[in-house]
N, C-alpha and C. Protein backbone atom coordinates (compact mmCIF):
# COMPACT_ATOMS: atom_id res chain seq x y z
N UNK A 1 0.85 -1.18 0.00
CA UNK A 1 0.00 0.00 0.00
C UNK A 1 0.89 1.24 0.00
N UNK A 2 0.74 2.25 -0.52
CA UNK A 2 1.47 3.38 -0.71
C UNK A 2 1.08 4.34 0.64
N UNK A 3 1.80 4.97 0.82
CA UNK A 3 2.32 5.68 2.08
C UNK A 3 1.78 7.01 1.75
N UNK A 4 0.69 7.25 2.76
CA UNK A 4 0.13 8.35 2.43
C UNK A 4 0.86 9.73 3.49
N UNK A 5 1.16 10.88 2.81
CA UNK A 5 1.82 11.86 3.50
C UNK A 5 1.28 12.94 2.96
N UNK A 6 1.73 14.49 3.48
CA UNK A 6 0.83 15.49 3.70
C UNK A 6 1.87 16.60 1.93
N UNK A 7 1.52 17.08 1.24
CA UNK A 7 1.83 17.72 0.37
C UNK A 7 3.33 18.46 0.93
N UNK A 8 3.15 18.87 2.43
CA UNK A 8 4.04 19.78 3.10
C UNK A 8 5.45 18.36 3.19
N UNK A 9 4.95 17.73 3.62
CA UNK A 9 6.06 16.62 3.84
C UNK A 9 6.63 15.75 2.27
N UNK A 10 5.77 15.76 1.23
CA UNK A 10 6.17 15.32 0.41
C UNK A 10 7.47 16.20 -0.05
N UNK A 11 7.13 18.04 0.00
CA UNK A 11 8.23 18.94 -0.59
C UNK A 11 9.88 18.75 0.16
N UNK A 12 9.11 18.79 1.61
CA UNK A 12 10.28 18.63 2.31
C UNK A 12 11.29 16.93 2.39
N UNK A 13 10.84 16.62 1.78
CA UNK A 13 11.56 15.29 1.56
C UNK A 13 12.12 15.35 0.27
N UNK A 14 11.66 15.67 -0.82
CA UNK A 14 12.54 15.59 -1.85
C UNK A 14 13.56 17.02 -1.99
N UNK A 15 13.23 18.21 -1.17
CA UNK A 15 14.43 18.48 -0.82
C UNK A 15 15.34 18.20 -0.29
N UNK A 16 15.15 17.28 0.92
CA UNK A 16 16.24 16.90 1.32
C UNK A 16 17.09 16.08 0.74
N UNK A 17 15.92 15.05 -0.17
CA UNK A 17 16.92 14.01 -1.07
C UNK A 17 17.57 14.37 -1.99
N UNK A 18 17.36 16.05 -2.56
CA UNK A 18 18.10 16.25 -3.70
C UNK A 18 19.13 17.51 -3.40
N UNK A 19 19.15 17.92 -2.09
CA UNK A 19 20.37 18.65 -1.28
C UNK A 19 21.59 17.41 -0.83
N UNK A 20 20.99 16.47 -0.33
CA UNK A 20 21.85 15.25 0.21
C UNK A 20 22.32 14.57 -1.57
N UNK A 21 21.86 14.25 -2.39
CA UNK A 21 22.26 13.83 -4.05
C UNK A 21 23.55 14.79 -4.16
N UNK A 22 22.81 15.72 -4.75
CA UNK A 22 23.55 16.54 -4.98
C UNK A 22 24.34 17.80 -4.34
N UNK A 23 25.40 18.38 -4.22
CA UNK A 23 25.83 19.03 -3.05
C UNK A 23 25.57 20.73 -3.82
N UNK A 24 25.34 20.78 -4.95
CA UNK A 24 25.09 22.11 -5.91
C UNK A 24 23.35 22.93 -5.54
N UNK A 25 22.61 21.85 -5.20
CA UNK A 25 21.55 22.63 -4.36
C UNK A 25 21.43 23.27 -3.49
N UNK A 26 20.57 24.33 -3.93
CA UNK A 26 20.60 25.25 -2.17
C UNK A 26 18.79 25.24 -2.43
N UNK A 27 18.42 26.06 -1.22
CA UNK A 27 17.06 26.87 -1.06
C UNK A 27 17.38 27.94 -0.95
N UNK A 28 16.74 28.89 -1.75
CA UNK A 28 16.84 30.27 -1.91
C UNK A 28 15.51 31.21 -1.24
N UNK A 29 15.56 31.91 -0.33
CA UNK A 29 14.12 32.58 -0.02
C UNK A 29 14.01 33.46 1.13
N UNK A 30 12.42 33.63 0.92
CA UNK A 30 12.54 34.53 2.56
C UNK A 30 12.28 33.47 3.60
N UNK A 31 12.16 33.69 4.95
CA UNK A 31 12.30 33.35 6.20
C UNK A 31 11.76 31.65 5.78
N UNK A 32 12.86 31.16 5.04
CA UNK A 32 12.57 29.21 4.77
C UNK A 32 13.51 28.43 5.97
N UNK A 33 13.88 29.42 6.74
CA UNK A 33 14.26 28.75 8.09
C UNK A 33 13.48 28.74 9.25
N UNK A 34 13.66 30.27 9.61
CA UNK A 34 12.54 30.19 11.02
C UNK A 34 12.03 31.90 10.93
N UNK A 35 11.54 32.01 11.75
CA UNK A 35 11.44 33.82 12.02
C UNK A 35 11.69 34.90 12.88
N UNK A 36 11.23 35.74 13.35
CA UNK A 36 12.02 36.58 13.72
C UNK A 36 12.30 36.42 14.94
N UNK A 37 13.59 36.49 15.46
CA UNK A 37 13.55 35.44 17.16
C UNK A 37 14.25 34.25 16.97
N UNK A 38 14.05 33.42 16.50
CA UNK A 38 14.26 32.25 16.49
C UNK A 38 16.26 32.09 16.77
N UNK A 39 16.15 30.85 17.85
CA UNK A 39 16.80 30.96 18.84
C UNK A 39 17.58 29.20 18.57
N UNK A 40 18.38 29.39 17.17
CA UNK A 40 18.63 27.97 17.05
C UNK A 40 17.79 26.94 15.87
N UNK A 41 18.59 25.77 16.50
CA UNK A 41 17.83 24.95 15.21
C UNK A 41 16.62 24.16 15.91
N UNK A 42 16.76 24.25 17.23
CA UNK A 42 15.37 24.14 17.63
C UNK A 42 14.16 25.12 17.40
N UNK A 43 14.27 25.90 17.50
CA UNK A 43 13.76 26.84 17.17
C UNK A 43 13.35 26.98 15.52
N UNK A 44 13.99 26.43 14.83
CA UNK A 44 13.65 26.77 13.15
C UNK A 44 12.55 26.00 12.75
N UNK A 45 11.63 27.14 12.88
CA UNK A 45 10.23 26.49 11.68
C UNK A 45 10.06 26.03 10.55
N UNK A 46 11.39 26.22 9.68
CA UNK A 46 10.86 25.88 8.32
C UNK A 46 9.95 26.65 7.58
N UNK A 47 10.04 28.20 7.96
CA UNK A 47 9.27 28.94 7.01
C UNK A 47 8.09 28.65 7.79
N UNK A 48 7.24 29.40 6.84
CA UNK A 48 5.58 29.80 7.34
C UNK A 48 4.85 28.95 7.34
N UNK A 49 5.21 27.59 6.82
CA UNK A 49 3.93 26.08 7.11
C UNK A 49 5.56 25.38 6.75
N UNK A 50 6.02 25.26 7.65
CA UNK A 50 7.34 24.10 7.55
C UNK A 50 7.94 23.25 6.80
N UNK A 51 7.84 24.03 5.20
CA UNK A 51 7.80 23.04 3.96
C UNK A 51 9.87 22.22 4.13
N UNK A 52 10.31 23.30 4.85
CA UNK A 52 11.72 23.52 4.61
C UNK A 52 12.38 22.82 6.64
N UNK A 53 11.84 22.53 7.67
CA UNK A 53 11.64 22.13 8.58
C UNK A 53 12.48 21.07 8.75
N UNK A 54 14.05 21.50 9.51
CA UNK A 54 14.90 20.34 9.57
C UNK A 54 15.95 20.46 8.80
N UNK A 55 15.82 20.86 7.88
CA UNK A 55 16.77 20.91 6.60
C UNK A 55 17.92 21.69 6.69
N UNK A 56 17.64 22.76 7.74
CA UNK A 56 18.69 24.32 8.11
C UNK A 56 19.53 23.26 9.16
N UNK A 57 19.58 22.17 9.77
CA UNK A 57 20.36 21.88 10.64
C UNK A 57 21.24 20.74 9.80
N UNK A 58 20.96 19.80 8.77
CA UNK A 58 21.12 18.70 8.32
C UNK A 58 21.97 19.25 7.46
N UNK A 59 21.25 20.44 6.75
CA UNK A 59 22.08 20.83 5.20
C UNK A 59 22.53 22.64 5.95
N UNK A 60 23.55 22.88 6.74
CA UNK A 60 24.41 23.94 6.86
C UNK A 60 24.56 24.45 5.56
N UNK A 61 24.49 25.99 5.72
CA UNK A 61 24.86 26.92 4.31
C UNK A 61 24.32 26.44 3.24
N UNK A 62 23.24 25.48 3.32
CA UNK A 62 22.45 25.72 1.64
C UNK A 62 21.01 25.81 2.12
N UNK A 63 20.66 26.71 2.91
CA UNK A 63 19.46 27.15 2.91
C UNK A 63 19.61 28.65 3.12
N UNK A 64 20.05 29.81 2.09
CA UNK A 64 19.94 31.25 2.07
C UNK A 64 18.31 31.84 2.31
C-alpha cells in the first residue's frame, strides 16, 4: 500500500533528497528557516507552514 503523507512533507523530503544527491543545491528565499527570534535549530520552523523544517540543521549553508 502506498504511504500516504501530507503535500508539506512530500516537498520537504525531496528536498532533502536532492540537497543530500547533490551538493550544488541550495534553497533560496525569505524566512525558509525560522522567524524573527528564532533561537537555534530548535527553534527553526521551516518557514511559514514548515515546507523547509529540519533541513537548516542537516544541510548547513544551503538554505539562504
Amino acid at each position: 500500500m502506498a504511504r500516504k503523507i501530507s503535500m508539506r512533507q512530500a516537498i520537504n523530503e525531496a528536498l532533502d533528497q536532492e540537497m543530500t544527491r547533490d551538493p550544488s543545491v541550495i534553497v533560496m528565499g525569505e524566512d525558509i528557516v525560522g522567524g524573527s527570534g528564532a533561537e537555534g535549530d530548535e527553534d527553526a520552523w521551516g518557514g511559514v507552514l514548515g515546507v523547509t523544517k529540519g533541513l537548516h540543521a542537516k544541510h548547513r549553508g544551503k538554505l539562504l
